[in-house]
PDB file of N, CA and C in Angstrom:
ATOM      1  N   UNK A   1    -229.681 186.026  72.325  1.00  0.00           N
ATOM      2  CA  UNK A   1    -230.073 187.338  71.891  1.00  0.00           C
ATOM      3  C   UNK A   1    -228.819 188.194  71.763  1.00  0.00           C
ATOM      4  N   UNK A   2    -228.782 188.626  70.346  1.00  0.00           N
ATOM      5  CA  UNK A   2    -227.654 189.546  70.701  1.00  0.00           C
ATOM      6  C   UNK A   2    -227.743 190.825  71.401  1.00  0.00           C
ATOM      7  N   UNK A   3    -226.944 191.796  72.042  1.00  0.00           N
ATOM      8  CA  UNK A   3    -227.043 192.681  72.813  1.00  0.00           C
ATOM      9  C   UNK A   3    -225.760 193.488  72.785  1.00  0.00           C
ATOM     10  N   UNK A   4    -226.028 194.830  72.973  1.00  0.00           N
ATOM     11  CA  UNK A   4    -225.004 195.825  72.764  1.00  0.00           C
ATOM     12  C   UNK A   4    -224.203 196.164  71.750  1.00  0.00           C
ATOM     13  N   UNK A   5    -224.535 196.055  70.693  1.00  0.00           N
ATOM     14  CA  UNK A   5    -223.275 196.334  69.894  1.00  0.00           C
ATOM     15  C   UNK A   5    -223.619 195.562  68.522  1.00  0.00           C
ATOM     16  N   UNK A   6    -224.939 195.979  68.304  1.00  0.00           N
ATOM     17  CA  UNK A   6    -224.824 194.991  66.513  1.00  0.00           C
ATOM     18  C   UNK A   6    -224.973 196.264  65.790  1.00  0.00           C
ATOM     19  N   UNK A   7    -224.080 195.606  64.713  1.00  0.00           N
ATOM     20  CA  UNK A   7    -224.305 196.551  63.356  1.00  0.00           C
ATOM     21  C   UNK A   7    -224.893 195.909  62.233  1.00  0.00           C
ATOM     22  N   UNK A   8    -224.957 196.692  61.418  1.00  0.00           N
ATOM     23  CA  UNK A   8    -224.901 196.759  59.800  1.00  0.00           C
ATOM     24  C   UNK A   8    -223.564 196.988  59.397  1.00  0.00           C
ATOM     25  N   UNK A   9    -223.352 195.707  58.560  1.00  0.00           N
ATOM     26  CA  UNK A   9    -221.745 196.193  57.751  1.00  0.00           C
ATOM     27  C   UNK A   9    -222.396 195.977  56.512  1.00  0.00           C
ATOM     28  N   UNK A  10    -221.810 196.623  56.064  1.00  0.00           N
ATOM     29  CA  UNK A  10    -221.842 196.847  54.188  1.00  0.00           C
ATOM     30  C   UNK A  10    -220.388 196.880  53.703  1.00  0.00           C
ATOM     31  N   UNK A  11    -219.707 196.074  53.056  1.00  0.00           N
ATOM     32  CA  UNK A  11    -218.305 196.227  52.263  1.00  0.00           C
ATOM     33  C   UNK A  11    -217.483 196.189  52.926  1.00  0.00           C
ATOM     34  N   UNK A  12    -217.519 195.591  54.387  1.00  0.00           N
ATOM     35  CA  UNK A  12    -216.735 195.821  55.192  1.00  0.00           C
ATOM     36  C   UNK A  12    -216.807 197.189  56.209  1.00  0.00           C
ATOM     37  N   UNK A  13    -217.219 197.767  55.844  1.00  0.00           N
ATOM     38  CA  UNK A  13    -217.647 199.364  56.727  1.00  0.00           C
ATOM     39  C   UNK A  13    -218.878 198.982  57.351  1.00  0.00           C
ATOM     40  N   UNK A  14    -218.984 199.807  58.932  1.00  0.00           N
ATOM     41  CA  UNK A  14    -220.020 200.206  59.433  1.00  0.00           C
ATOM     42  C   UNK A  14    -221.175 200.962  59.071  1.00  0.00           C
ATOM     43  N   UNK A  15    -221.928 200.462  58.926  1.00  0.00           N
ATOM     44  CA  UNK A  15    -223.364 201.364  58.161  1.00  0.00           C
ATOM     45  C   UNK A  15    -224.194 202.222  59.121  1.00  0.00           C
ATOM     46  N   UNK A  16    -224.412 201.357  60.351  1.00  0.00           N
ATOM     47  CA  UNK A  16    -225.174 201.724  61.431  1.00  0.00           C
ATOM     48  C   UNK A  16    -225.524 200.747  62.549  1.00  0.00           C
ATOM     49  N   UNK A  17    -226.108 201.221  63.452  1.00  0.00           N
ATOM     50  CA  UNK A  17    -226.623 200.195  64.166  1.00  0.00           C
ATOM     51  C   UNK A  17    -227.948 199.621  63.951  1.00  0.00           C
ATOM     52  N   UNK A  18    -228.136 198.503  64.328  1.00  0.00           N
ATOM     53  CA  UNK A  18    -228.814 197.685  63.915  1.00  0.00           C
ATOM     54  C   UNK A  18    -229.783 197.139  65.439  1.00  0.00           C
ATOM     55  N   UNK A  19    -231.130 196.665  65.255  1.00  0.00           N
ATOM     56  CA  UNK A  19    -231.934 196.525  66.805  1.00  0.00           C
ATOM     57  C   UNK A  19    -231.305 195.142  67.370  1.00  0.00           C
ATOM     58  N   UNK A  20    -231.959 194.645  68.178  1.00  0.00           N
ATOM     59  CA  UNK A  20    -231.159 193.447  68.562  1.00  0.00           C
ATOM     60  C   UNK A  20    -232.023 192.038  68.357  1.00  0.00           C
ATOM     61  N   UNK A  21    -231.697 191.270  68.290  1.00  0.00           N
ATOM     62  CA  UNK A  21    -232.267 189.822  67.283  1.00  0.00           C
ATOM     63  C   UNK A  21    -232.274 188.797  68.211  1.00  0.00           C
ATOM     64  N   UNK A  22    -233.099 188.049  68.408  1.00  0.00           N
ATOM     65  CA  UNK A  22    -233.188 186.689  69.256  1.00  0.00           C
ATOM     66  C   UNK A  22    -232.672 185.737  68.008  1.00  0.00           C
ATOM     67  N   UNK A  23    -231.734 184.830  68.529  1.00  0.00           N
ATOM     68  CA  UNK A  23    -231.563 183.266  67.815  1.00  0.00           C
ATOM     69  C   UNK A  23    -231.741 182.381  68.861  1.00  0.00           C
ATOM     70  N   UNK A  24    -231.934 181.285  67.786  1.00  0.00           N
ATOM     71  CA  UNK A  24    -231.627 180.015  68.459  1.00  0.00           C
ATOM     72  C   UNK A  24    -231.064 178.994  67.428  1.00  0.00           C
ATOM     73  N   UNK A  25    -229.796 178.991  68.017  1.00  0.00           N
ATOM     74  CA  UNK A  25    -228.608 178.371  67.239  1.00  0.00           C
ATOM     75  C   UNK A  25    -227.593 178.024  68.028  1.00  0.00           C
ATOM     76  N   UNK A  26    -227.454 176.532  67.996  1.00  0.00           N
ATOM     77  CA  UNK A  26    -226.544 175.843  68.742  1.00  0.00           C
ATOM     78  C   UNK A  26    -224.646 176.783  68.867  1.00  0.00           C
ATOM     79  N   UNK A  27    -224.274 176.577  69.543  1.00  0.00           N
ATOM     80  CA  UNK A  27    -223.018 177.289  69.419  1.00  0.00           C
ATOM     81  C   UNK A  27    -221.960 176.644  69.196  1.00  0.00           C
ATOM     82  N   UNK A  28    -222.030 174.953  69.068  1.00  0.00           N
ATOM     83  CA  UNK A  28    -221.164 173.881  68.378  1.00  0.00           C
ATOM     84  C   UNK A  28    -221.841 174.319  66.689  1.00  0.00           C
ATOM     85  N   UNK A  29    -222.737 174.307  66.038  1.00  0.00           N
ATOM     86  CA  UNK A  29    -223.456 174.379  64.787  1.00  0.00           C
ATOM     87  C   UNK A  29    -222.164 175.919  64.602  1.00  0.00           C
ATOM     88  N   UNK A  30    -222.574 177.127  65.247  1.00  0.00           N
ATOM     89  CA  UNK A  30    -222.001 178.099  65.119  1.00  0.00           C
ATOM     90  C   UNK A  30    -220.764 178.299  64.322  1.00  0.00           C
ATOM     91  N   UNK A  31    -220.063 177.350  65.531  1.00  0.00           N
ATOM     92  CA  UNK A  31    -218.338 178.013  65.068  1.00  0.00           C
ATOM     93  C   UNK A  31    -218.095 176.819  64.211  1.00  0.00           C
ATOM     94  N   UNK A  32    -218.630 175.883  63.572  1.00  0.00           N
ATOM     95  CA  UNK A  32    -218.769 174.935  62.643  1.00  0.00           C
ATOM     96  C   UNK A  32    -218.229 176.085  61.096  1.00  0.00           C
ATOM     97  N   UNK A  33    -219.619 177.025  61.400  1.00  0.00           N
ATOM     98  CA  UNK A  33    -219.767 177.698  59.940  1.00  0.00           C
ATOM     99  C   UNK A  33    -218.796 178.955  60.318  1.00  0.00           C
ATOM    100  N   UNK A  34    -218.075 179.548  61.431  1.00  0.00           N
ATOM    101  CA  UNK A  34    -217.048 180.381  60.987  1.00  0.00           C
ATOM    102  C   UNK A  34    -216.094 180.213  59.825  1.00  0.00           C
ATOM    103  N   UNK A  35    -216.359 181.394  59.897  1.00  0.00           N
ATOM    104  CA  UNK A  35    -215.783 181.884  57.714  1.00  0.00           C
ATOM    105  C   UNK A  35    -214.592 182.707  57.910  1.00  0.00           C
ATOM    106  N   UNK A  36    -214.315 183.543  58.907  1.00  0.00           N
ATOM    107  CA  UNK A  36    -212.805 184.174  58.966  1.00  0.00           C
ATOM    108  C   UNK A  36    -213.017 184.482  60.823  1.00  0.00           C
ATOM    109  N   UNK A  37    -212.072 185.008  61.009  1.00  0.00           N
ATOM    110  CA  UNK A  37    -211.662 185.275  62.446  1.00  0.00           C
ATOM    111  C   UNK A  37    -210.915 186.701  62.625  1.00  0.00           C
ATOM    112  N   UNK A  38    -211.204 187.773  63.150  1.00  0.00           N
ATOM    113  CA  UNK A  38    -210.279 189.060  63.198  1.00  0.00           C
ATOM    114  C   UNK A  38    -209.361 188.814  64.412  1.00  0.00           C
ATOM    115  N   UNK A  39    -208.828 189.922  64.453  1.00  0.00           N
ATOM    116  CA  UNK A  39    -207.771 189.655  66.135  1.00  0.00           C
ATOM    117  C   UNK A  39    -208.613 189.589  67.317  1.00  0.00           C
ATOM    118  N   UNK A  40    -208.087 188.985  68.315  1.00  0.00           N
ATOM    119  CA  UNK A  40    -208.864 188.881  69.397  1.00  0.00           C
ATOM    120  C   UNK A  40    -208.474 190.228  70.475  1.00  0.00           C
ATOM    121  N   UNK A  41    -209.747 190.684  70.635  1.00  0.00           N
ATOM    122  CA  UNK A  41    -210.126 192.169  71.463  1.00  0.00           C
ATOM    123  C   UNK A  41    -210.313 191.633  72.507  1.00  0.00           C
ATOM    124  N   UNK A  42    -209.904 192.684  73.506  1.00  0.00           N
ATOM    125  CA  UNK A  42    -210.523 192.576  75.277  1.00  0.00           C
ATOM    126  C   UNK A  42    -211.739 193.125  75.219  1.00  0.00           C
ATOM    127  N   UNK A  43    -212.707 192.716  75.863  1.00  0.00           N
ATOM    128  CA  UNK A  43    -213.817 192.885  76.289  1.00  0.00           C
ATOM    129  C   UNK A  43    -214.790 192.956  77.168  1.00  0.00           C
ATOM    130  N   UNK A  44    -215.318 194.070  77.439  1.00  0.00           N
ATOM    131  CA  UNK A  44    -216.679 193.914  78.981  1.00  0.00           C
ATOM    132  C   UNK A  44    -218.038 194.640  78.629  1.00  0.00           C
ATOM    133  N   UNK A  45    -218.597 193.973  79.526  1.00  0.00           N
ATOM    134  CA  UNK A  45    -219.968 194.853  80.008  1.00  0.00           C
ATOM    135  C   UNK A  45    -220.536 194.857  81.392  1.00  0.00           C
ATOM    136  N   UNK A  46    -221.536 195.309  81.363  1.00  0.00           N
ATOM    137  CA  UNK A  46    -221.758 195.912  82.886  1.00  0.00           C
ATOM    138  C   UNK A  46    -222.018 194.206  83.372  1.00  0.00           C
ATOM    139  N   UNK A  47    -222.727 193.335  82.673  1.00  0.00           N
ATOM    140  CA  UNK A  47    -223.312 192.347  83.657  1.00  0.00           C
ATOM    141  C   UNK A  47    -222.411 191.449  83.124  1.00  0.00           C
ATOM    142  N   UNK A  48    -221.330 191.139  82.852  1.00  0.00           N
ATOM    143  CA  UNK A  48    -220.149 190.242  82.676  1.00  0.00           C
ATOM    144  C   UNK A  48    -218.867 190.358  82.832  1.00  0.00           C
ATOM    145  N   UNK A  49    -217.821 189.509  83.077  1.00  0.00           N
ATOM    146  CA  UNK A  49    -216.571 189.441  83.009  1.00  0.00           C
ATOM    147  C   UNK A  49    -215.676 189.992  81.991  1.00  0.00           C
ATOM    148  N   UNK A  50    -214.656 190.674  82.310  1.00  0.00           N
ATOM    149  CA  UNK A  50    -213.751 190.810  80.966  1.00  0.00           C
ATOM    150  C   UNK A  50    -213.282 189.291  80.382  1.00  0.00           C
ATOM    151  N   UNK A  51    -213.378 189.726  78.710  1.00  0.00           N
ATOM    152  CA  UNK A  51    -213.010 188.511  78.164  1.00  0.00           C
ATOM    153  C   UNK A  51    -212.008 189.189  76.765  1.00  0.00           C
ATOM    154  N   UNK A  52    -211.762 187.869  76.329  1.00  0.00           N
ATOM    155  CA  UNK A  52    -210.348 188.718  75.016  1.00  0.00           C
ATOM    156  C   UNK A  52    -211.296 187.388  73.874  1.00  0.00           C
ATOM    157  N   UNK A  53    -211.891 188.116  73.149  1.00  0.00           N
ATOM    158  CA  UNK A  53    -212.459 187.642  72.135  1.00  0.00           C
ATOM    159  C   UNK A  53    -212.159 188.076  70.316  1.00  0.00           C
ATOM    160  N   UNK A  54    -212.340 187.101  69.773  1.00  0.00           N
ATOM    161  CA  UNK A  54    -212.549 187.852  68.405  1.00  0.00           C
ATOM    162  C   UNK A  54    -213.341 188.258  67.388  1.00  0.00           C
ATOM    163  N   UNK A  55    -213.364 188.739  66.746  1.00  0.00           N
ATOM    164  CA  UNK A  55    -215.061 189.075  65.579  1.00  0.00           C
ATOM    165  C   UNK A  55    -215.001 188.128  64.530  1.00  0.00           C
ATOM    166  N   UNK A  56    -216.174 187.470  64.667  1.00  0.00           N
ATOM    167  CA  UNK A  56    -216.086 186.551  63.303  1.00  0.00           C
ATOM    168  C   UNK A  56    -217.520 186.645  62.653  1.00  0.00           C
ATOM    169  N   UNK A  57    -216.543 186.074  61.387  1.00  0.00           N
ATOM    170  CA  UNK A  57    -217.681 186.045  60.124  1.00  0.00           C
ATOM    171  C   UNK A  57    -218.731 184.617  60.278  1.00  0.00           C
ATOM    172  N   UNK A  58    -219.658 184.330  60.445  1.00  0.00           N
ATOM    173  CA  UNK A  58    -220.417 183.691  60.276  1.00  0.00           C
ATOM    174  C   UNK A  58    -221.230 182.870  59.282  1.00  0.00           C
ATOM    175  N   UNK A  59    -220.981 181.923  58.426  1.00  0.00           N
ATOM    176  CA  UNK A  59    -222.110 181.871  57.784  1.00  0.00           C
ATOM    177  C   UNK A  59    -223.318 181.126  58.065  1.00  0.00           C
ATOM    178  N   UNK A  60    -224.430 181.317  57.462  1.00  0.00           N
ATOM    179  CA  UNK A  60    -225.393 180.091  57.529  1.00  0.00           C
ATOM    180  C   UNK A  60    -226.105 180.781  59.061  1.00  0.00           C
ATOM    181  N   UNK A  61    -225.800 181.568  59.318  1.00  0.00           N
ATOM    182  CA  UNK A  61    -226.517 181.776  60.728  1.00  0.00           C
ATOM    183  C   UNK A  61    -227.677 182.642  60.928  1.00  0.00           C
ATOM    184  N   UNK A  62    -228.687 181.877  61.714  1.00  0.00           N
ATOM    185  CA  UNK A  62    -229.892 182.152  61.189  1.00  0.00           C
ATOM    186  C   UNK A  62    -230.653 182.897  62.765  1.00  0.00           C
ATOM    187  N   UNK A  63    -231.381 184.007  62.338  1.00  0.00           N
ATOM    188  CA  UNK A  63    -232.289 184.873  63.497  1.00  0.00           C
ATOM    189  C   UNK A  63    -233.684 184.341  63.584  1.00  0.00           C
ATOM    190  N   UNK A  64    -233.873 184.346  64.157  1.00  0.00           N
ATOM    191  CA  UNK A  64    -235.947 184.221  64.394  1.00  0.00           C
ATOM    192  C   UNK A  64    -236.595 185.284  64.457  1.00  0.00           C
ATOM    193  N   UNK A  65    -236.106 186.211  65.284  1.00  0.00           N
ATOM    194  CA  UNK A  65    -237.213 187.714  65.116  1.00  0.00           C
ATOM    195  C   UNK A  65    -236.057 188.873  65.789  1.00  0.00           C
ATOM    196  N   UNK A  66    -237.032 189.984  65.777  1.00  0.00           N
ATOM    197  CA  UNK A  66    -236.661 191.118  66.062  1.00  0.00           C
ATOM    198  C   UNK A  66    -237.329 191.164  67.676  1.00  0.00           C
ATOM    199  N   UNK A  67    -236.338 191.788  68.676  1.00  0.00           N
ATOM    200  CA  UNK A  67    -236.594 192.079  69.860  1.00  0.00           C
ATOM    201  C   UNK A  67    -237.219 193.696  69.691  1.00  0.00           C
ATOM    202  N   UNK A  68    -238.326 193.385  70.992  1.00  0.00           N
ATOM    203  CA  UNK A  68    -238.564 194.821  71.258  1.00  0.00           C
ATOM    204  C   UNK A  68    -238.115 195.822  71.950  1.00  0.00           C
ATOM    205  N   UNK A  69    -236.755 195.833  72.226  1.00  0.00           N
ATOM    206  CA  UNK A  69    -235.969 196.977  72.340  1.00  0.00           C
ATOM    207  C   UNK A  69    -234.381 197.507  72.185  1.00  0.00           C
TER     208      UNK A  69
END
């Protein structure tokens, strides 16, 4: 499920935020279909570790539904 922080991009720009989405999608399948890679950011949240990750483009990656909240 994604959580905290999804958007809408359009053209590369932020559009808005977006609700949050359940998948189920292997995470070997995943980074199979990465399409580009940005710089890698530090990162936290309340119920995890800092980590230094990067934003990537995805293709082929598929949601099942919309969460209710």
């Amino acid at each position: 499920m994604t959580r905290d922080g999804l958007f809408l991009v359009e053209k590369g720009k932020i559009v808005r935020a977006a609700r949050n989405f359940r998948f189920n999608q292997s995470v070997l399948e995943m980074l199979r279909n990465v399409e580009s890679l940005g710089p890698a950011r530090r990162a936290t949240a309340e119920e995890a570790f800092e980590m230094v990750v990067p934003p990537m483009k995805v293709g082929r990656f598929h949601f099942s539904e919309v969460t209710k909240f």
